[in-house]
C-alpha atoms as a PDB file:
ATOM      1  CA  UNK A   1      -3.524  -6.050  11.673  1.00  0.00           C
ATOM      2  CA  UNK A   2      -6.347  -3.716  10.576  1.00  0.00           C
ATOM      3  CA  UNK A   3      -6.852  -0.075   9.661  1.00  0.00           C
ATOM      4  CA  UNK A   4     -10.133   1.944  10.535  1.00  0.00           C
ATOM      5  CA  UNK A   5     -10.785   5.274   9.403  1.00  0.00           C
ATOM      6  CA  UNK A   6     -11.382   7.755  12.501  1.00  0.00           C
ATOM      7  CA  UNK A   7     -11.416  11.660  12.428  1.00  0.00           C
ATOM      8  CA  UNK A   8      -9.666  11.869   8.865  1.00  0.00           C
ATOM      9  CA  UNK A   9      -7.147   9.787   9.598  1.00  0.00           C
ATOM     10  CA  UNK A  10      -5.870   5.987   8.971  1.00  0.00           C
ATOM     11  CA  UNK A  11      -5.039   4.107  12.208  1.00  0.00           C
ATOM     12  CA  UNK A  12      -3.536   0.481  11.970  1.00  0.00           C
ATOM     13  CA  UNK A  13      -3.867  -1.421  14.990  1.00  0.00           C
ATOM     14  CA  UNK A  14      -2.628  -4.946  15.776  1.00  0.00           C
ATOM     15  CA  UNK A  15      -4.435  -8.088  16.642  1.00  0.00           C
ATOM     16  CA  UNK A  16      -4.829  -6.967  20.605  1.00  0.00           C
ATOM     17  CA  UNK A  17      -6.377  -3.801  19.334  1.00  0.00           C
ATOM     18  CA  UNK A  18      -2.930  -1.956  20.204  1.00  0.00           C
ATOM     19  CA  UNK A  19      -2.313   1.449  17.995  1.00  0.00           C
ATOM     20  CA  UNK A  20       0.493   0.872  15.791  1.00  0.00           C
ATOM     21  CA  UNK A  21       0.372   3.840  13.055  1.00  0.00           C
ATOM     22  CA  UNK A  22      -1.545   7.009  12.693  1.00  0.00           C
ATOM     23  CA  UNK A  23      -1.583   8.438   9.064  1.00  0.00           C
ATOM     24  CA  UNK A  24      -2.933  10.796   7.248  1.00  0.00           C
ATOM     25  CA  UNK A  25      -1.651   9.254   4.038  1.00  0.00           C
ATOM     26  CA  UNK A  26      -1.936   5.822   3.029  1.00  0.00           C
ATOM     27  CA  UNK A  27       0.487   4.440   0.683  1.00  0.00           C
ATOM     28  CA  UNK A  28       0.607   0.662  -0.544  1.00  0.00           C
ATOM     29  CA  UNK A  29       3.975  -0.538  -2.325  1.00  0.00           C
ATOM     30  CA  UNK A  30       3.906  -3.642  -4.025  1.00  0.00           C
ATOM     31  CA  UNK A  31       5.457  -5.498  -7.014  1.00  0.00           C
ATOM     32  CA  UNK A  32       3.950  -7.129 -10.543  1.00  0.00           C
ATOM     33  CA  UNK A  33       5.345  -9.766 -12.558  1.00  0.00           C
ATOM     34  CA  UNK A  34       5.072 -12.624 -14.898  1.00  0.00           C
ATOM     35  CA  UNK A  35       6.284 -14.956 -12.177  1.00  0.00           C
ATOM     36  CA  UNK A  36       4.633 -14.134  -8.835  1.00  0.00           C
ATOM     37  CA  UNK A  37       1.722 -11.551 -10.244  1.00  0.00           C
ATOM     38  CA  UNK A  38       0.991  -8.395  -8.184  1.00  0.00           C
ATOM     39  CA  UNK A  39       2.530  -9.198  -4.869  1.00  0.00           C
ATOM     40  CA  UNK A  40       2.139  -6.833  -1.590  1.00  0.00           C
ATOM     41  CA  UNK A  41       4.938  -5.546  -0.012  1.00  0.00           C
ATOM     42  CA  UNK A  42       4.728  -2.811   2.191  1.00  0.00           C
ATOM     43  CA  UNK A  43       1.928  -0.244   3.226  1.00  0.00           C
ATOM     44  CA  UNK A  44       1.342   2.930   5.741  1.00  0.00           C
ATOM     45  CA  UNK A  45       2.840   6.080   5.600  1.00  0.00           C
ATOM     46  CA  UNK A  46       3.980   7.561   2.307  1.00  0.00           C
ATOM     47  CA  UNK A  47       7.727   8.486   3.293  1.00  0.00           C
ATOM     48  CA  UNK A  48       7.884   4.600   4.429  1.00  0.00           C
ATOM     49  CA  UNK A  49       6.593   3.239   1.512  1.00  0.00           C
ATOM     50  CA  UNK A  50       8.235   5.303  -1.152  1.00  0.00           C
ATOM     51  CA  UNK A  51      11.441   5.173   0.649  1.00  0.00           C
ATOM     52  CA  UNK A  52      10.653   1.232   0.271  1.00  0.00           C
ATOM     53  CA  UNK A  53      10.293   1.982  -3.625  1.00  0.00           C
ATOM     54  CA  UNK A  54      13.822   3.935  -4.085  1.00  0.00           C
ATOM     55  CA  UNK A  55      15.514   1.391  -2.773  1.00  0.00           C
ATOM     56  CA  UNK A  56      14.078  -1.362  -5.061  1.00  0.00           C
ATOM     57  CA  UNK A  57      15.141   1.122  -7.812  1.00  0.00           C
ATOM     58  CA  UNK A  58      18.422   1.864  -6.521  1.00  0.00           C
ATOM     59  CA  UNK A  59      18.632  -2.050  -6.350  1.00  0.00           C
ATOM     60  CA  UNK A  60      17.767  -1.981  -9.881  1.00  0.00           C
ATOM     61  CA  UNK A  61      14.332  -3.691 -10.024  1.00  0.00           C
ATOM     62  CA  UNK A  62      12.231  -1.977 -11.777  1.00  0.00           C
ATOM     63  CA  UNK A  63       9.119  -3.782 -11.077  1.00  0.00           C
ATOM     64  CA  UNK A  64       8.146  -1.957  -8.329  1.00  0.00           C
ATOM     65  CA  UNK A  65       4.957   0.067  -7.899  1.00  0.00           C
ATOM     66  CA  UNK A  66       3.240   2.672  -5.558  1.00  0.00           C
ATOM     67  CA  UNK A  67      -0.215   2.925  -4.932  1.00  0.00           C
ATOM     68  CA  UNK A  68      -1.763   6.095  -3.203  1.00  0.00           C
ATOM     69  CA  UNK A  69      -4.969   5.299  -1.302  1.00  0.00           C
ATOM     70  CA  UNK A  70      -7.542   8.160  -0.392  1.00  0.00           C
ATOM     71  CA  UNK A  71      -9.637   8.846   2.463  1.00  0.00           C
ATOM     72  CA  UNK A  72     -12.980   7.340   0.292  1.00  0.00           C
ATOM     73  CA  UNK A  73     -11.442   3.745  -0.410  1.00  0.00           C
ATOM     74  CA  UNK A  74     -13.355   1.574   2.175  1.00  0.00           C
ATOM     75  CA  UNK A  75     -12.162   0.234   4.869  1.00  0.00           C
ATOM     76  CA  UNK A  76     -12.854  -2.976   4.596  1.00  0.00           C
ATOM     77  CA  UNK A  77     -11.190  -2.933   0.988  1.00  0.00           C
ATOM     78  CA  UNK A  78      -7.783  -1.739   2.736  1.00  0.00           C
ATOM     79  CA  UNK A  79      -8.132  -4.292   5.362  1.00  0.00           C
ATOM     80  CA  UNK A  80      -8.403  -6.910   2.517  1.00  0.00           C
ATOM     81  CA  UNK A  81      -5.807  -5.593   0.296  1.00  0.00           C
ATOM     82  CA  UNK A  82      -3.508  -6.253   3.234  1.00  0.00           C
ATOM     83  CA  UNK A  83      -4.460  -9.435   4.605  1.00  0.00           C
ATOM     84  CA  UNK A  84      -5.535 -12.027   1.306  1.00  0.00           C
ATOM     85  CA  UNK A  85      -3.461 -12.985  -0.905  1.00  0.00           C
ATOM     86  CA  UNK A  86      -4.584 -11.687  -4.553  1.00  0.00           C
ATOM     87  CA  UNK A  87      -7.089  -9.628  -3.384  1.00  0.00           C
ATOM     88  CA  UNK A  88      -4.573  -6.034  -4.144  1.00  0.00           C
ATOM     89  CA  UNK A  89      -4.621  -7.602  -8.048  1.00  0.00           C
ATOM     90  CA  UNK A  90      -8.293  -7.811  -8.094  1.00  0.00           C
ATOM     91  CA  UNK A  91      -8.772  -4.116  -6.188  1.00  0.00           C
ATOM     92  CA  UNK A  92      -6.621  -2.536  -8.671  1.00  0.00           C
ATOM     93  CA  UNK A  93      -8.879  -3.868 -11.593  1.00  0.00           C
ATOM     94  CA  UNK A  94     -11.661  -2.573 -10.258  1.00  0.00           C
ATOM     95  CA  UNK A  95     -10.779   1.012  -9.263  1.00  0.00           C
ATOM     96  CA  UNK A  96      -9.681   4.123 -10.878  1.00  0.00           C
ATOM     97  CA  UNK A  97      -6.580   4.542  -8.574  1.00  0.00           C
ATOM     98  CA  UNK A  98      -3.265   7.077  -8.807  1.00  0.00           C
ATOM     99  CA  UNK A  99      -0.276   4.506  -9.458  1.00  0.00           C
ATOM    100  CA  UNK A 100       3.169   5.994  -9.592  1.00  0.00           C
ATOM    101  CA  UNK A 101       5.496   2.994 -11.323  1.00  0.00           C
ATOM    102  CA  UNK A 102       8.257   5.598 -11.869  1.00  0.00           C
ATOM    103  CA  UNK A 103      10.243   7.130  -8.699  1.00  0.00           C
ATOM    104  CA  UNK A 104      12.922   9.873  -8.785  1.00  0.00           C
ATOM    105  CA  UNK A 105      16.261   9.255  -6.824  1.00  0.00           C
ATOM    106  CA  UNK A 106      17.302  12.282  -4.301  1.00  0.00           C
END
């Protein structure tokens, strides 16, 4: 899987180059603890990935996290944070980035 930035928008395509999401929002939701670190779990469109985050809360795990991604993060960043291992850990060291740890319960 891989995103690309075309006309404003993300696009995630799989590994035969097929389209499988168009957003205009990209949203990574992922957890952080002393046991496993800061471990990826779910990315793409906003609504998915906070709906994603409610339910961890509802669940009562509070370790959950939400990180909004804007149009200027590169693309080969994004395409990292989503396929090594770590590498989300190390990209939230190094950039200034709007993380939501807190989620409100419709």
């Amino acid at each position: 899987m891989k995103y690309s930035l075309e006309q404003g928008s993300w696009y995630l395509y799989d590994e035969r180059g097929n389209l499988v999401l168009k957003t205009d929002e990209l949203t990574i939701g992922y957890t952080e603890d002393d046991c496993f670190g800061t471990v990826l779990h779910k990315h793409g469109q906003k609504d998915y990935v906070l709906r994603w985050a409610q339910q961890m809360t509802q669940a009562g795990l509070d370790d959950a996290h939400v990180l909004f991604l804007t149009k200027d993060t590169p693309v080969e960043e994004v395409n990292k944070i989503i396929s090594t291992t770590g590498y989300l850990a190390s990209f939230i060291q190094r950039h200034t980035v709007e993380i939501n740890p807190t989620f409100q319960i419709a």
